[in-house]
Structures are given as C-alpha cells and as structure tokens.
C-alpha atoms as a PDB file:
ATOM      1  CA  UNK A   1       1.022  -4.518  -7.057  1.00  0.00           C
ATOM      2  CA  UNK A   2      -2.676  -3.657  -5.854  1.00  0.00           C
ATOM      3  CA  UNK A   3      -2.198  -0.314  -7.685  1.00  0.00           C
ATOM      4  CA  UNK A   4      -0.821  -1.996 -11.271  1.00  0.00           C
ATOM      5  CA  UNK A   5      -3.928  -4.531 -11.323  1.00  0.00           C
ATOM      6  CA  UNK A   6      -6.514  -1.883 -10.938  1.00  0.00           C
ATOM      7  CA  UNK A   7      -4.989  -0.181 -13.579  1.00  0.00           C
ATOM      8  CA  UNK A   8      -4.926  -3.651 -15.560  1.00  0.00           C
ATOM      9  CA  UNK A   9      -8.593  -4.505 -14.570  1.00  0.00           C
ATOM     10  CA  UNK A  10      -9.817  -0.522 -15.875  1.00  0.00           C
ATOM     11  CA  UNK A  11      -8.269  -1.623 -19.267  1.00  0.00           C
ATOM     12  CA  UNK A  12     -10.379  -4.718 -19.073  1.00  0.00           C
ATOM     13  CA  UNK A  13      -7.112  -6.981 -18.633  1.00  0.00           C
ATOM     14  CA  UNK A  14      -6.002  -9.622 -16.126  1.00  0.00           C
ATOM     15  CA  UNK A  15      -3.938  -8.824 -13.013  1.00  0.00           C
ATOM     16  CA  UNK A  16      -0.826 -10.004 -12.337  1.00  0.00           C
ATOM     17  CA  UNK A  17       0.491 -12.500  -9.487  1.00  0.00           C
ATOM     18  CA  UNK A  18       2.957 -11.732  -7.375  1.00  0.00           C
ATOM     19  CA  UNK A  19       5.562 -13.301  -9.240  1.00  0.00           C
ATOM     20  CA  UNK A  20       4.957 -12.164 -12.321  1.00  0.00           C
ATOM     21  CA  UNK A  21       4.252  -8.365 -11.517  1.00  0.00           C
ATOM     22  CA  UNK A  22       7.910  -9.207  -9.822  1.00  0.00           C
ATOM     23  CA  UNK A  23       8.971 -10.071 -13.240  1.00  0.00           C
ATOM     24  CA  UNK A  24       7.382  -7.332 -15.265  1.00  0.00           C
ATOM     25  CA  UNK A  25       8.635  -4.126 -16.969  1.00  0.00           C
ATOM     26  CA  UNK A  26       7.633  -1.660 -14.684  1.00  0.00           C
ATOM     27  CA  UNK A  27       8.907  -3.541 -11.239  1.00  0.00           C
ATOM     28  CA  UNK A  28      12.237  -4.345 -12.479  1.00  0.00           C
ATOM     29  CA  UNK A  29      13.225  -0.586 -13.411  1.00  0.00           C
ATOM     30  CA  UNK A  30      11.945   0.834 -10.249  1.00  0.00           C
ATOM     31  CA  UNK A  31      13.964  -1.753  -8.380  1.00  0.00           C
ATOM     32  CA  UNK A  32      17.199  -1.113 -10.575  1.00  0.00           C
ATOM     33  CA  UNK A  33      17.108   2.385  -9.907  1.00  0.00           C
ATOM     34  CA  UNK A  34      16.651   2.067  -6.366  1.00  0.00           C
ATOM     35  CA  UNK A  35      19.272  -0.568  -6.043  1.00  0.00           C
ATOM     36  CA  UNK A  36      21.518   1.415  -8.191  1.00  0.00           C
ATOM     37  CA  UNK A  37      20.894   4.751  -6.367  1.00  0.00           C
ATOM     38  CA  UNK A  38      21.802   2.408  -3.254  1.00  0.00           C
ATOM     39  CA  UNK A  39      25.168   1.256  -4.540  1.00  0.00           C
ATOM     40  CA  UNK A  40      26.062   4.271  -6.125  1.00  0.00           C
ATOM     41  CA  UNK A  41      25.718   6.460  -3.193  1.00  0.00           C
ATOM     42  CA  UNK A  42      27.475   3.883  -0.660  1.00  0.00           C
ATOM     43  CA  UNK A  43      30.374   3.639  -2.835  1.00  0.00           C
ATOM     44  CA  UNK A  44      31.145   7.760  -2.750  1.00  0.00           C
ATOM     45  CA  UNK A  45      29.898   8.322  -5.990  1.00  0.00           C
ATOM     46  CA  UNK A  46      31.215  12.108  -7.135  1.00  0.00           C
ATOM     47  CA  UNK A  47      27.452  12.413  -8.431  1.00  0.00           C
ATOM     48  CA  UNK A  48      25.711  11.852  -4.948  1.00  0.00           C
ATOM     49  CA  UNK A  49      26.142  14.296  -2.236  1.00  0.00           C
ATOM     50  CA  UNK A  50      25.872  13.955   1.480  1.00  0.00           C
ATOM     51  CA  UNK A  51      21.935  13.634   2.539  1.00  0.00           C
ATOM     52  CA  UNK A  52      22.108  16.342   4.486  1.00  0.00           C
ATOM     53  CA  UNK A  53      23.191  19.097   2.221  1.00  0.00           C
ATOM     54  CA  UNK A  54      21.454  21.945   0.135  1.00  0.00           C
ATOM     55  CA  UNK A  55      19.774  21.284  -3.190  1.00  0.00           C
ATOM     56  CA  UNK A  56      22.045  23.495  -4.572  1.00  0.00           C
ATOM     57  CA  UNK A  57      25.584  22.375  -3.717  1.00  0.00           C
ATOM     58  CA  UNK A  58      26.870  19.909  -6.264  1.00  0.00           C
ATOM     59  CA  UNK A  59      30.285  19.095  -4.878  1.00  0.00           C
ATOM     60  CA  UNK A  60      32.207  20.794  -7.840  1.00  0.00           C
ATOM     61  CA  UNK A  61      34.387  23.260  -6.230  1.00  0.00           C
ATOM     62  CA  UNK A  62      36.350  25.666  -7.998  1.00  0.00           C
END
C-alpha cells in the first residue's frame, strides 16, 4: 500500500486507505492469483508440479 500511494502522490493524486487500496484494481488481481495459484496447486492440478522439481519437467509423459 505504501508503494501504490507514492506512486499516486508522484502523479499529484490522493492515496488510498487501507480499505479502499483493499478494494482497488490492482489488490484484488494480485490476491486472486495468489489465492487461485493456492487452490489450484492443493487440489493436484495436472498444470502445477511438485515444488521441488526441475523447471523443465512438465508432468506430460509419453
């Protein structure tokens, strides 16, 4: 939030509050994808592999 209202205040707008930077654009897709990436990984998703693997395995076998 610090971070987003110096950006504001350089463009000569007014910060945020908490709750509305919680509210805003830019909070809401960050938390989506981490919630998302979250969920989808916990539930076995075929697109996530194990943490500990190598960049380039994919799970696709064959």
């Amino acid at each position: 939030m610090a971070a987003y209202n110096e950006k504001q205040l350089r463009q000569l707008q007014a910060p945020l509050t908490w709750g509305q930077y919680v509210l805003a654009a830019d909070f809401l897709a960050i938390a989506s994808m981490a919630i998302l990436s979250i969920y989808l990984r916990q539930r076995g998703s075929p697109e996530s592999k194990p943490v500990g693997s190598a960049h380039t395995s994919t799970g696709v076998e064959g």
